[in-house]
Protein backbone atom coordinates (compact mmCIF):
# COMPACT_ATOMS: atom_id res chain seq x y z
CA UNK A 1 0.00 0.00 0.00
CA UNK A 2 2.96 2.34 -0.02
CA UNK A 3 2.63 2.80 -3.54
CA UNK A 4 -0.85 4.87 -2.87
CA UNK A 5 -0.07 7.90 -1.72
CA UNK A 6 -2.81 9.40 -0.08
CA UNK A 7 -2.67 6.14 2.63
CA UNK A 8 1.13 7.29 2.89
CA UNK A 9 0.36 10.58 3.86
CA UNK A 10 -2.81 9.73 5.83
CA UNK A 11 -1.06 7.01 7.91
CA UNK A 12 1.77 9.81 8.63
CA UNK A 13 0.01 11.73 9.58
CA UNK A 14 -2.53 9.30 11.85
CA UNK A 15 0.24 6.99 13.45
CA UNK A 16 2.02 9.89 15.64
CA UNK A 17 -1.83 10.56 16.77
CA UNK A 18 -2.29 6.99 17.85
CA UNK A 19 0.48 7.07 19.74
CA UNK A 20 0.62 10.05 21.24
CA UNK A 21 -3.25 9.42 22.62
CA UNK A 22 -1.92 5.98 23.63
CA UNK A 23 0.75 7.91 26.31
CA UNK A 24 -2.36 9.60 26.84
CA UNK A 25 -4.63 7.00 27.49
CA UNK A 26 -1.39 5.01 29.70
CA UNK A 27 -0.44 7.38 31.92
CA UNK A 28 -3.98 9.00 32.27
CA UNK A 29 -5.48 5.94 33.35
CA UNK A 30 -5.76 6.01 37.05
CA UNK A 31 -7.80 9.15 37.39
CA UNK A 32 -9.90 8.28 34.69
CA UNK A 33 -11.48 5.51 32.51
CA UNK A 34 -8.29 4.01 30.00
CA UNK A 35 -4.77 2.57 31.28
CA UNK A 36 -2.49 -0.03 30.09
CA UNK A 37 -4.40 -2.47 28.26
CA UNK A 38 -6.39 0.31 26.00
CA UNK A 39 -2.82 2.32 25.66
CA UNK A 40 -1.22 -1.06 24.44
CA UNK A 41 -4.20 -2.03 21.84
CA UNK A 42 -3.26 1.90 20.52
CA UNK A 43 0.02 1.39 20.46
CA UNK A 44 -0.08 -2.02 18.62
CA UNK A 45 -2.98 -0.64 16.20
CA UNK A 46 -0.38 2.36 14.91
CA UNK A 47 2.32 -0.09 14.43
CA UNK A 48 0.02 -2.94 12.66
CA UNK A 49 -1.57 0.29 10.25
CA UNK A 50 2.14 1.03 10.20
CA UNK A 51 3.26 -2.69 8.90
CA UNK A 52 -0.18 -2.00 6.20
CA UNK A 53 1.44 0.80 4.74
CA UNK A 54 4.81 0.08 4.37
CA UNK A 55 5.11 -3.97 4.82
CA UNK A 56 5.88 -6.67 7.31
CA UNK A 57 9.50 -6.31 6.44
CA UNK A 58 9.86 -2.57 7.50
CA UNK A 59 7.93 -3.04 10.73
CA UNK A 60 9.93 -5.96 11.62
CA UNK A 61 12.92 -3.38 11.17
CA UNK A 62 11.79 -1.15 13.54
CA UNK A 63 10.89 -3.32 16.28
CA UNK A 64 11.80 -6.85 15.41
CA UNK A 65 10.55 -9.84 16.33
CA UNK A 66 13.29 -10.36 19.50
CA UNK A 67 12.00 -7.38 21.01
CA UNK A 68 9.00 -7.55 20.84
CA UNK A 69 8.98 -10.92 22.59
CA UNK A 70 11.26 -9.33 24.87
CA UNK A 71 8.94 -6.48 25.47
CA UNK A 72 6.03 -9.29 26.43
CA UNK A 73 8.39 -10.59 29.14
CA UNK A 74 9.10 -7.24 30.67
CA UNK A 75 5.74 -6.07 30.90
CA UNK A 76 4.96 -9.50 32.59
CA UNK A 77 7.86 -9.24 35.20
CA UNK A 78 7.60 -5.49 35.68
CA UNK A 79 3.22 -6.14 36.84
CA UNK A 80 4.89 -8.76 39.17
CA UNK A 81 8.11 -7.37 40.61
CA UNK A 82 6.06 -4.16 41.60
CA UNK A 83 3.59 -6.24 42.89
CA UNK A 84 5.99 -8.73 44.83
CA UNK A 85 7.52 -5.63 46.27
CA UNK A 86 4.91 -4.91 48.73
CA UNK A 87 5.39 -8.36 50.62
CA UNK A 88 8.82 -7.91 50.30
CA UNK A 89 8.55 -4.64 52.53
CA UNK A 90 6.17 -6.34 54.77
CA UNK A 91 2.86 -5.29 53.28
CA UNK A 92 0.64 -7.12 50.78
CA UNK A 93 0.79 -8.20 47.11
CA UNK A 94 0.12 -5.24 45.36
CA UNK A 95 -0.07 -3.54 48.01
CA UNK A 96 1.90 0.16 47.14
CA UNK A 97 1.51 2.01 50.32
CA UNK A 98 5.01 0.26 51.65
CA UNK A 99 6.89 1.60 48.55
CA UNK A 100 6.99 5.27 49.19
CA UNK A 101 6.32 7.02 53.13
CA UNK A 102 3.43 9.06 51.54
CA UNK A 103 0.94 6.70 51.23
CA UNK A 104 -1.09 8.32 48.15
CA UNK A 105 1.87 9.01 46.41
CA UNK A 106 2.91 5.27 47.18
CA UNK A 107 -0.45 4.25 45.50
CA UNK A 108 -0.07 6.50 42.20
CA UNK A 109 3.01 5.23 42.14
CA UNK A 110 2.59 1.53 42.11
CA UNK A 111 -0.19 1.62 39.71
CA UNK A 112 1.50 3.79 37.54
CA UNK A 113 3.98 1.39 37.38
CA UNK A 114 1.56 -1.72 37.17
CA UNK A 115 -0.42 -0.42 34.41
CA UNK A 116 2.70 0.56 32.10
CA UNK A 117 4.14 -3.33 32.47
CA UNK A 118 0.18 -4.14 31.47
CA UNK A 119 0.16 -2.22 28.67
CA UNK A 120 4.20 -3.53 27.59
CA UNK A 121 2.38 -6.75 27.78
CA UNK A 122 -0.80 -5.98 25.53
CA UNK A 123 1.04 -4.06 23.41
CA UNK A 124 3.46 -6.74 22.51
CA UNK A 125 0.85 -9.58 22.83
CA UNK A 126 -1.32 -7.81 20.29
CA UNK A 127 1.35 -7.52 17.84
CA UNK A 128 2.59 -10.96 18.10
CA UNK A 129 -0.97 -11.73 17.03
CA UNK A 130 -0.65 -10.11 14.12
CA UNK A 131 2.59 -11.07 13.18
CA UNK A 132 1.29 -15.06 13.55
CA UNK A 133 -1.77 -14.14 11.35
CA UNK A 134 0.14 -12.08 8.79
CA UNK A 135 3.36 -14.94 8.29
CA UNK A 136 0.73 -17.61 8.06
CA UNK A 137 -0.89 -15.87 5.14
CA UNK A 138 2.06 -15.39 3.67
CA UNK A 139 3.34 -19.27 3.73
CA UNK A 140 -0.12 -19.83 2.30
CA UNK A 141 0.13 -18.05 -0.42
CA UNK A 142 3.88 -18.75 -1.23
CA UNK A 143 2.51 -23.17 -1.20
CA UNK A 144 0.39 -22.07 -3.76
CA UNK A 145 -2.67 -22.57 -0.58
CA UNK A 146 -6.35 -21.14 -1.89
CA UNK A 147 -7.14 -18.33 0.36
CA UNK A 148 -10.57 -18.69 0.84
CA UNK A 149 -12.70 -15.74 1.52
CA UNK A 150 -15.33 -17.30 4.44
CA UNK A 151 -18.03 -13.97 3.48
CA UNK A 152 -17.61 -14.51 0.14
CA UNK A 153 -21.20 -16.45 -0.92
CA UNK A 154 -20.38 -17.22 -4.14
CA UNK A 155 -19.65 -20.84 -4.34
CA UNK A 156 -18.34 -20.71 -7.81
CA UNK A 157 -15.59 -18.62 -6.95
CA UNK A 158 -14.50 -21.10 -4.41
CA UNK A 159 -11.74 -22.94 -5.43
CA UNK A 160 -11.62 -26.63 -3.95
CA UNK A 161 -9.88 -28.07 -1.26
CA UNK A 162 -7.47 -30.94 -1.35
């Protein structure tokens, strides 16, 4: 789709948007409705319209596949080191009032933290997703595969499976 240039420029233009509300959405989330899994869908929606316009190969060049595997772990072990911090002070799991000696700022703290390793997670997660679907497509249509259109009514047009 890089060829048409009025996706090129609208996806530009759009991406820095999506991602920009996605901080938004991340680090606005515990004083109002959003936080890390909405920011992560965002962030993984501008790089999936990204890997639409320009290709699987260019996406995979700006974050490849390593990291974002990588980035699935972190988010995973950031949710649970914050949250095994609070028995390891002596209070509960998840419990963020040990990890600062202001208790509210202990609180916006902890979930700041917890909902930025949830949305690492989603984010990643979501784009692994799409990179399973989009390389299994593409084996299928480099065996030669029929891709068969399941809304498509018209039996005709159908070509027969093996």
């Amino acid at each position: 789709m890089k060829d048409n240039a009025i996706l090129v420029v609208v996806a530009r233009f759009l991406i820095p948007l999506m991602m920009l509300f996605g901080l938004y959405v991340q680090f606005h989330g515990e004083y109002s409705p959003g936080g890390g899994f909405q920011a992560g869908v965002l962030f993984a929606a501008g790089w999936i319209l990204f890997v639409f316009i320009y290709g699987l190969e260019t996406g995979l060049r700006i974050i490849p596949e390593r990291v974002i595997y990588a980035l699935a772990c972190l988010g995973v072990l950031l949710y649970g080191l914050i949250g095994l911090l609070g028995p390891l002070l002596g209070g509960h799991y998840l419990d963020f009032s040990v990890l600062l000696p202001a208790p509210r700022a202990a609180q916006q703290a902890g979930i700041i933290l917890v909902e930025l390793g949830v949305g690492i997670t989603v984010a990643s997660v979501v784009m692994l997703f799409f990179l399973l679907f989009a390389r299994r497509r593409a084996e299928a249509e480099a065996e030669g595969l029929p891709l068969v259109d399941p809304l498509d009514e018209d039996e005709s047009r159908r070509e027969p499976r093996p």
